[in-house]
N, C-alpha and C. Protein backbone atom coordinates (compact mmCIF):
# COMPACT_ATOMS: atom_id res chain seq x y z
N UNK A 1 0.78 -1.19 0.00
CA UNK A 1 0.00 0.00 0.00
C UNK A 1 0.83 1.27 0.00
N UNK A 2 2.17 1.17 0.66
CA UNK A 2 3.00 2.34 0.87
C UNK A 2 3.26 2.87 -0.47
N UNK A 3 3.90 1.66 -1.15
CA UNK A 3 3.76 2.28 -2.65
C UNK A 3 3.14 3.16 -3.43
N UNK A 4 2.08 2.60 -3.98
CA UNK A 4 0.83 2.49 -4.28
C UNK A 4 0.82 4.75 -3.90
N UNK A 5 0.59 4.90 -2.71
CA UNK A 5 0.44 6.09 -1.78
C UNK A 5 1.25 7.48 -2.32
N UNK A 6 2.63 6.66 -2.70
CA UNK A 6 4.15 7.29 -2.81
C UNK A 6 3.89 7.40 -3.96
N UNK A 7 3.45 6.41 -5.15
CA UNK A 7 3.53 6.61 -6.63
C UNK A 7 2.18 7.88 -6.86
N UNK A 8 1.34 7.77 -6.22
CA UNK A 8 -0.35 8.18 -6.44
C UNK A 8 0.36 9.95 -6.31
N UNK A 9 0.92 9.91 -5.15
CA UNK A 9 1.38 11.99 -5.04
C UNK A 9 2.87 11.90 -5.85
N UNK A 10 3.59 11.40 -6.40
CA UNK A 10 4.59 11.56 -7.37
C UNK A 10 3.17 12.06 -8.29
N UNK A 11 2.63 11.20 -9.14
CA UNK A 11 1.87 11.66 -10.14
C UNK A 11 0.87 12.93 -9.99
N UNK A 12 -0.13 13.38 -8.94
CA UNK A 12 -0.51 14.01 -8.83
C UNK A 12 -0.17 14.88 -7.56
N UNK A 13 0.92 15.63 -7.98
CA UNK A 13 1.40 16.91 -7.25
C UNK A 13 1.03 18.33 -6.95
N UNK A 14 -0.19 18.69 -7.82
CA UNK A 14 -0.78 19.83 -8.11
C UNK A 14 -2.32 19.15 -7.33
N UNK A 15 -2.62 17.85 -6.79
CA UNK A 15 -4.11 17.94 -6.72
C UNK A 15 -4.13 18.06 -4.73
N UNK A 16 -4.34 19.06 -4.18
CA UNK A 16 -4.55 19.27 -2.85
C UNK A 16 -5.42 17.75 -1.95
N UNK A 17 -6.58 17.24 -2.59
CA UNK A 17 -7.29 17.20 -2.01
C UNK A 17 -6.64 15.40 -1.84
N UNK A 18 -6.06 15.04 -2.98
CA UNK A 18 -5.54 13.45 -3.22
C UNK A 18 -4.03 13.88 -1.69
N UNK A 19 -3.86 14.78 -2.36
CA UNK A 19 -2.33 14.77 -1.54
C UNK A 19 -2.77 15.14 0.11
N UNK A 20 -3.88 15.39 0.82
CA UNK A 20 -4.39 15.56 1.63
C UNK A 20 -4.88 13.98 2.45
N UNK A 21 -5.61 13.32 1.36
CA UNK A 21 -5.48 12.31 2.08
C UNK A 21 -4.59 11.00 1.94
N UNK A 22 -3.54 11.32 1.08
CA UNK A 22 -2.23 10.38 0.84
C UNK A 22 -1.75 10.73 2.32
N UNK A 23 -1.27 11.85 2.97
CA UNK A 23 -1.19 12.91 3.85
C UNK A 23 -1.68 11.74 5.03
N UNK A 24 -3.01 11.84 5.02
CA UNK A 24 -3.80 10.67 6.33
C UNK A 24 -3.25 9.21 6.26
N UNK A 25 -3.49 8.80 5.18
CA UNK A 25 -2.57 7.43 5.02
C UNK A 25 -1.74 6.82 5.37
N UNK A 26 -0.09 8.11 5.05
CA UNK A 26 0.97 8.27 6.07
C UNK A 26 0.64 8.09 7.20
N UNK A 27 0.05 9.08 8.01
CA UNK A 27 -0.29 8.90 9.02
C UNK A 27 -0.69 7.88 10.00
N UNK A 28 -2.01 7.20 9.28
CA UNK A 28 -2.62 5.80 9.96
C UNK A 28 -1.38 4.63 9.64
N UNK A 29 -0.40 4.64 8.36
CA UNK A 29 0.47 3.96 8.16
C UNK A 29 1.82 3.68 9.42
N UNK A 30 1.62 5.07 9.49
CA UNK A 30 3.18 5.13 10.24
C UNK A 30 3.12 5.12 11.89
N UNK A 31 2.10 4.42 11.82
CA UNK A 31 1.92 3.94 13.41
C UNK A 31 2.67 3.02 13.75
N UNK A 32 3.06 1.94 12.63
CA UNK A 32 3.17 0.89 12.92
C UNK A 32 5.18 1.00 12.50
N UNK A 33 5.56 0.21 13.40
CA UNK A 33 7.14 1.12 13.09
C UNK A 33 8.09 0.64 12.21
N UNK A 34 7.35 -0.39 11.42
CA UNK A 34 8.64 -1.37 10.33
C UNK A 34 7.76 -0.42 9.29
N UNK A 35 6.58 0.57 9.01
CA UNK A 35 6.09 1.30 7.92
C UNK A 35 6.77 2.85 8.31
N UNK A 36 7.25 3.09 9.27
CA UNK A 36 8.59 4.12 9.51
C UNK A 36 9.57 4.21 8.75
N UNK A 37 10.21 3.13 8.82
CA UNK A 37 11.59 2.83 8.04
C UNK A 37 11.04 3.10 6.25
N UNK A 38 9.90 1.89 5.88
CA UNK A 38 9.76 1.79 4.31
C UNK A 38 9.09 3.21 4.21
N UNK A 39 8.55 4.14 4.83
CA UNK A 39 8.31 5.09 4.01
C UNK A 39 9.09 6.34 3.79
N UNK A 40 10.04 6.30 4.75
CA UNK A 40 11.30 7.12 4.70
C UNK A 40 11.89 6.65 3.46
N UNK A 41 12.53 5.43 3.33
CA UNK A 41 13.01 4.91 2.66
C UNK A 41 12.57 4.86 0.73
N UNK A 42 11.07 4.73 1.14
CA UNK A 42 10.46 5.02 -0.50
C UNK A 42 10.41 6.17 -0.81
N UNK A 43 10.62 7.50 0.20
CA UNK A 43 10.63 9.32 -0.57
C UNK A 43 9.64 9.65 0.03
N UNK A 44 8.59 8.88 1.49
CA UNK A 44 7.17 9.56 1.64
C UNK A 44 7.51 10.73 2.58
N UNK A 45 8.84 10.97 3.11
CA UNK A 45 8.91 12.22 3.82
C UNK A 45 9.39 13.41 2.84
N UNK A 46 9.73 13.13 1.91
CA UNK A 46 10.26 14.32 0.52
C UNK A 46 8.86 14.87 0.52
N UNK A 47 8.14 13.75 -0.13
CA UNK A 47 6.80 13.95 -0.92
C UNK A 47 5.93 14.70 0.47
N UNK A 48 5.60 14.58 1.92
CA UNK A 48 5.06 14.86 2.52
C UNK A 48 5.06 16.32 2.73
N UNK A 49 6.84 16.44 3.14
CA UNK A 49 7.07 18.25 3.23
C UNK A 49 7.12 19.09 1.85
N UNK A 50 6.64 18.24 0.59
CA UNK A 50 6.74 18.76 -0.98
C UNK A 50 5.18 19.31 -0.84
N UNK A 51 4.07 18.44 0.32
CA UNK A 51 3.15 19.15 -0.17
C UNK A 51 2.65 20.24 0.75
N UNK A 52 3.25 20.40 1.81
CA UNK A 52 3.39 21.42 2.78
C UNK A 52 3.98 22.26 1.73
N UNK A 53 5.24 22.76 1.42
CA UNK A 53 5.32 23.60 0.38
C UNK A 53 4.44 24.28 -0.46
N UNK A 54 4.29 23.04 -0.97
CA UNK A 54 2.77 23.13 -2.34
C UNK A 54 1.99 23.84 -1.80
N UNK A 55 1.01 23.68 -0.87
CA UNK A 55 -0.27 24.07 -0.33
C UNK A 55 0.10 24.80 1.15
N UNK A 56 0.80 25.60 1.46
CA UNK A 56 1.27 26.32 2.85
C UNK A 56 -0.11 26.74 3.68
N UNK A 57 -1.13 26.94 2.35
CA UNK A 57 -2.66 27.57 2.70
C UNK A 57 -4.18 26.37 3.05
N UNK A 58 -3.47 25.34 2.92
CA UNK A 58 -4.73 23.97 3.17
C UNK A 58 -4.54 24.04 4.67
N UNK A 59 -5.07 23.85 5.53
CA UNK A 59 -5.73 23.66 7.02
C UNK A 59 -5.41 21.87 6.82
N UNK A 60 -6.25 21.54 6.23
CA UNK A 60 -6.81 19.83 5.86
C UNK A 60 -5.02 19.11 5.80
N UNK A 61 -4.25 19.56 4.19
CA UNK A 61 -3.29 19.29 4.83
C UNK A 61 -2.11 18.90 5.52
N UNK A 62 -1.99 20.39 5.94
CA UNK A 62 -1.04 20.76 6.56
C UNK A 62 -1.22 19.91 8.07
N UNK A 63 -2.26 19.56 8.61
CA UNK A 63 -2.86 18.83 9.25
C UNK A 63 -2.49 17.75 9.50
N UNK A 64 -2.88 17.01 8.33
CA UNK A 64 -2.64 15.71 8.13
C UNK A 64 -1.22 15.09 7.64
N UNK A 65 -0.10 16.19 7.15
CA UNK A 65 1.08 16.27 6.79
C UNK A 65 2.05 16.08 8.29
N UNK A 66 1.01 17.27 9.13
CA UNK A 66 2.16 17.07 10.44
C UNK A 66 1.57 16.03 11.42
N UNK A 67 0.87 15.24 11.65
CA UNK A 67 0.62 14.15 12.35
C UNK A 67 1.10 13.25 11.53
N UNK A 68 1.06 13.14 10.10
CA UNK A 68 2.67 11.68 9.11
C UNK A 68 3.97 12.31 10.05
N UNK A 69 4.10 13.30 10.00
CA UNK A 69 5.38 13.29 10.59
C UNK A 69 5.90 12.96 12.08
N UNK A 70 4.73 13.73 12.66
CA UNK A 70 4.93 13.39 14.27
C UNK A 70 4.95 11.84 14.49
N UNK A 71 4.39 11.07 14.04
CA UNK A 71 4.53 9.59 13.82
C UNK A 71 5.37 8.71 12.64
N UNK A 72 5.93 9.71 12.33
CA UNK A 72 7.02 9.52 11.29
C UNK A 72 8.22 9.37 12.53
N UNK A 73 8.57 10.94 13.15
CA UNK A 73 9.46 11.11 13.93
C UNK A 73 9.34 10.55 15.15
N UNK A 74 8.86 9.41 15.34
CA UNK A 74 9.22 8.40 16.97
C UNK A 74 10.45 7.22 16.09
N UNK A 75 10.60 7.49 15.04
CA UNK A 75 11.61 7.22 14.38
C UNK A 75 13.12 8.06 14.25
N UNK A 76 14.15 7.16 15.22
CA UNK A 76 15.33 8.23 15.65
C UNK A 76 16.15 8.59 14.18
N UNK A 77 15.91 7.54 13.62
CA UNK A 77 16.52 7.84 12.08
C UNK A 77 15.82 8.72 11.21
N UNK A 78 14.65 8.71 11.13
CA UNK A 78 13.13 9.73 10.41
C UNK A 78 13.65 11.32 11.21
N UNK A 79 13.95 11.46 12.39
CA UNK A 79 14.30 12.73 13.45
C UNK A 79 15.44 13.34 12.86
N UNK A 80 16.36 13.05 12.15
CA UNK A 80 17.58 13.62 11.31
C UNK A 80 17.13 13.96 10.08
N UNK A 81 16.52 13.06 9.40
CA UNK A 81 16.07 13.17 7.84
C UNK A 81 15.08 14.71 7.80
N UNK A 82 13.40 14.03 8.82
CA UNK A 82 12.90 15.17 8.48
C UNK A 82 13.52 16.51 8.92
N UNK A 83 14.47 16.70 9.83
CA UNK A 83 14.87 18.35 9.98
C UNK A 83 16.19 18.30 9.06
N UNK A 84 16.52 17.96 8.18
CA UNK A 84 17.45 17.63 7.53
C UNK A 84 16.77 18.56 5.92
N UNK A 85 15.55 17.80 5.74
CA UNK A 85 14.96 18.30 4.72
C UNK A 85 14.34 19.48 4.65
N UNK A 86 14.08 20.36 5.99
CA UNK A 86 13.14 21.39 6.34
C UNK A 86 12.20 21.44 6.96
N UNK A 87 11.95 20.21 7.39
CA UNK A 87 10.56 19.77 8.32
C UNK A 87 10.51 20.97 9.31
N UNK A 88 11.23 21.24 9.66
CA UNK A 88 10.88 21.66 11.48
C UNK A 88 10.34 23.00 10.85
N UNK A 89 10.97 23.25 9.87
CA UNK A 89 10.63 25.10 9.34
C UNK A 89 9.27 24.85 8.67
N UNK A 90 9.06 23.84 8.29
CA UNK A 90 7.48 23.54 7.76
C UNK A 90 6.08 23.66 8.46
N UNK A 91 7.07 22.91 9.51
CA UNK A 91 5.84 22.47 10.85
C UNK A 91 5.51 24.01 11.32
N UNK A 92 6.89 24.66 11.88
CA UNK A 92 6.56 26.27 12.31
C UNK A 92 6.18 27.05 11.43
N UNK A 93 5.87 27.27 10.44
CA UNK A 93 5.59 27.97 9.42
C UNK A 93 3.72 27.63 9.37
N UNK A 94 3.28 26.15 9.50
CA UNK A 94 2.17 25.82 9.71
C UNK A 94 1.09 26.56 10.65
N UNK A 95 1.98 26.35 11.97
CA UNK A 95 1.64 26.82 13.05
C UNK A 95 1.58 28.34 13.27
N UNK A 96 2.24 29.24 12.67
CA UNK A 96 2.64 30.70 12.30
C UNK A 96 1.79 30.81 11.44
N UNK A 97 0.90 30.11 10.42
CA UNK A 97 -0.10 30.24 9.49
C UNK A 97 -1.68 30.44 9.73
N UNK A 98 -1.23 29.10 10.75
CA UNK A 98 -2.67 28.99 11.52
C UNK A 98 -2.79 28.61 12.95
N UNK A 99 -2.39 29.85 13.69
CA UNK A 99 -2.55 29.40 15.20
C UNK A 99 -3.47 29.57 16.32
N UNK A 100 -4.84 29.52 15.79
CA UNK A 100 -5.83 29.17 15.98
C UNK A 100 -6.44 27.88 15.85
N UNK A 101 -5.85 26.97 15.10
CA UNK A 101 -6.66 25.96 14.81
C UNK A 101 -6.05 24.70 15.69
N UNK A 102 -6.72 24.27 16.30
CA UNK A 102 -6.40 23.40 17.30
C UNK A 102 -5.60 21.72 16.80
N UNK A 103 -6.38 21.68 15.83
CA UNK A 103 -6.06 19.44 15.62
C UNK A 103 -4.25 20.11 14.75
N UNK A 104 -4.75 21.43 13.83
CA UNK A 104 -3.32 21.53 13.27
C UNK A 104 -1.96 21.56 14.22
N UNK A 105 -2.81 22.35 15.39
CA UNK A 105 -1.17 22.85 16.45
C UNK A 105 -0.94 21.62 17.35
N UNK A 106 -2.13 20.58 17.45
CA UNK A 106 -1.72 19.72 18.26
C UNK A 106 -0.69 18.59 17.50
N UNK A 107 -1.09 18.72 16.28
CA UNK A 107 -0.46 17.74 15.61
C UNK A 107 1.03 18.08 15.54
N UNK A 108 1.43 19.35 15.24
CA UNK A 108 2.51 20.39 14.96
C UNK A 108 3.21 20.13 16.05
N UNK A 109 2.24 20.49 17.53
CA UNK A 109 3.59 19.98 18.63
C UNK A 109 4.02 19.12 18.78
N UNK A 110 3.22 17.77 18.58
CA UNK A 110 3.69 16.47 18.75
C UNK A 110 4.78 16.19 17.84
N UNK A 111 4.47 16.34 16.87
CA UNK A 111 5.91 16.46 16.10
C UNK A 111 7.27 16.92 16.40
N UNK A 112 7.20 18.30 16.75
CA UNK A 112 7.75 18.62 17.19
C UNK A 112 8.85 18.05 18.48
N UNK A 113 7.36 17.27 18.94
CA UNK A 113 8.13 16.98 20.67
C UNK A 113 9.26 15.57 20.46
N UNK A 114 8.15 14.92 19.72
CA UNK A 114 9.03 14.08 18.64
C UNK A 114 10.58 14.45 17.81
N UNK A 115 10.42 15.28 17.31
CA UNK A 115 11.79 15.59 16.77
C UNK A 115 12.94 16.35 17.73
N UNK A 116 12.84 17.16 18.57
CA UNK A 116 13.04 17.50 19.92
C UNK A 116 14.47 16.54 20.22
N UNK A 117 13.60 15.38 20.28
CA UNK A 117 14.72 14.16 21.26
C UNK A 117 15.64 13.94 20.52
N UNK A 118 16.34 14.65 19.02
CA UNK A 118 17.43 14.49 18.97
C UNK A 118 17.83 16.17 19.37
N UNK A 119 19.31 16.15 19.85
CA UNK A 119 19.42 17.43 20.67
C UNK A 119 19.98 18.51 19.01
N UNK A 120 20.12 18.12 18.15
CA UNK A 120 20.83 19.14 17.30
C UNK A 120 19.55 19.68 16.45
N UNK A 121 18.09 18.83 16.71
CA UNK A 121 16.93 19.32 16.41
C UNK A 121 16.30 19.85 17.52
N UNK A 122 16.45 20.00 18.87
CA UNK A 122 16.35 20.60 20.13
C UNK A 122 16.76 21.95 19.65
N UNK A 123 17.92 21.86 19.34
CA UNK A 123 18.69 23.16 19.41
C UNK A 123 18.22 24.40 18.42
N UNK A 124 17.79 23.93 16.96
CA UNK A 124 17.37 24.45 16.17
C UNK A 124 16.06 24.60 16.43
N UNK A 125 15.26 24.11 16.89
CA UNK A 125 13.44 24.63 17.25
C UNK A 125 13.96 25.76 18.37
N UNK A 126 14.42 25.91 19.29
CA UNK A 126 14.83 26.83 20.05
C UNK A 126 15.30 28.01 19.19
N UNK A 127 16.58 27.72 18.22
CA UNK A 127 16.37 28.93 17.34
C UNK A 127 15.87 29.42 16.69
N UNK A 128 14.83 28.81 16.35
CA UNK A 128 13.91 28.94 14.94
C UNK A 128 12.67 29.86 15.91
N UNK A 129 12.55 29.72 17.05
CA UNK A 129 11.28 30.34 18.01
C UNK A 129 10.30 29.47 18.16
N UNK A 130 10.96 28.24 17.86
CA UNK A 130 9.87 26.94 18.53
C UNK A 130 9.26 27.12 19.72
N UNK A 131 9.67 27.60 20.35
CA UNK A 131 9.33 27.89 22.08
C UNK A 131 7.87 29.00 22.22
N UNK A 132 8.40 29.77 21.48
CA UNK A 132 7.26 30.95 21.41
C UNK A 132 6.25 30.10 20.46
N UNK A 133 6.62 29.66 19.64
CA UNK A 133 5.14 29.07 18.64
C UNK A 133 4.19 28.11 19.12
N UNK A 134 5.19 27.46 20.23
CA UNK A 134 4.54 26.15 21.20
C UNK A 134 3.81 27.15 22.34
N UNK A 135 3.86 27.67 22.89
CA UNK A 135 3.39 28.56 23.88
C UNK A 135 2.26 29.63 23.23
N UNK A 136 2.72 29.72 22.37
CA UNK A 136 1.44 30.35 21.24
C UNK A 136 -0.06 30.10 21.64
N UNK A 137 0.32 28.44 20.83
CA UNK A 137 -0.53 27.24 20.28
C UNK A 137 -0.79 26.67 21.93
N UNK A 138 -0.45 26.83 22.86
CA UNK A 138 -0.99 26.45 24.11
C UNK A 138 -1.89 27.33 24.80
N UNK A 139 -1.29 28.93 24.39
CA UNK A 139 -2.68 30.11 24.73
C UNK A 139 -3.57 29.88 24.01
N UNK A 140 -3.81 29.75 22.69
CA UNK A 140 -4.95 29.56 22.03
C UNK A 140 -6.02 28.22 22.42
């Protein structure tokens, strides 16, 4: 199925609503932790923060992009890659977009808290104003 997921948003990169719930897929996928490894491994974290890029303005998602990741990143190897690629500036940029909306910022921190536990991604959410965006998203 991972495939299948990975080939479906290679081909349709411009369609929000497919790449939204490829987006959920990840997600319900990457619970399970041997579908951690294969979807890192097949490009589904490229393709994930490709459509955060793409769509900076979807709620739906940006949503569903940062809960693939937050359950992407209980993966110590996935925790280098995604802030490697830009993740962490994705996730805050999300949250800086829309910090009002609750399932987005909860998803956003968990990720976050997730990527966190390596310390050279600690270090960079601290510079980036992770701290203030998390404290944000906790007043709201």
């Amino acid at each position: 199925g991972i495939s299948h997921i990975i080939k479906t948003m290679i081909k349709f990169p411009s369609n929000a609503s497919l790449l939204t719930v490829a987006n959920a897929a990840m997600w319900s996928l990457a619970t399970q932790p041997e579908n951690k490894v294969i979807i890192a491994r097949e490009g589904g974290i490229d393709l994930i923060l490709k459509s955060m890029k793409s769509f900076p303005r979807s709620i739906d998602l940006l949503t569903r992009a940062n809960a693939a990741l937050c359950n992407l990143a209980a993966n110590v190897d996935n925790t280098v890659l995604i802030a490697h690629k830009g993740g962490i500036d994705l996730i805050l940029q999300s949250m800086r977009t829309f910090p009002d909306h609750s399932d987005l910022l909860t998803s956003a921190n968990v990720a976050l808290s997730n990527l966190a536990v390596n310390i050279t991604n600690n270090h960079y959410i601290l510079q980036s104003g992770g701290i203030e965006s998390i404290l944000a998203s906790m007043r709201a």
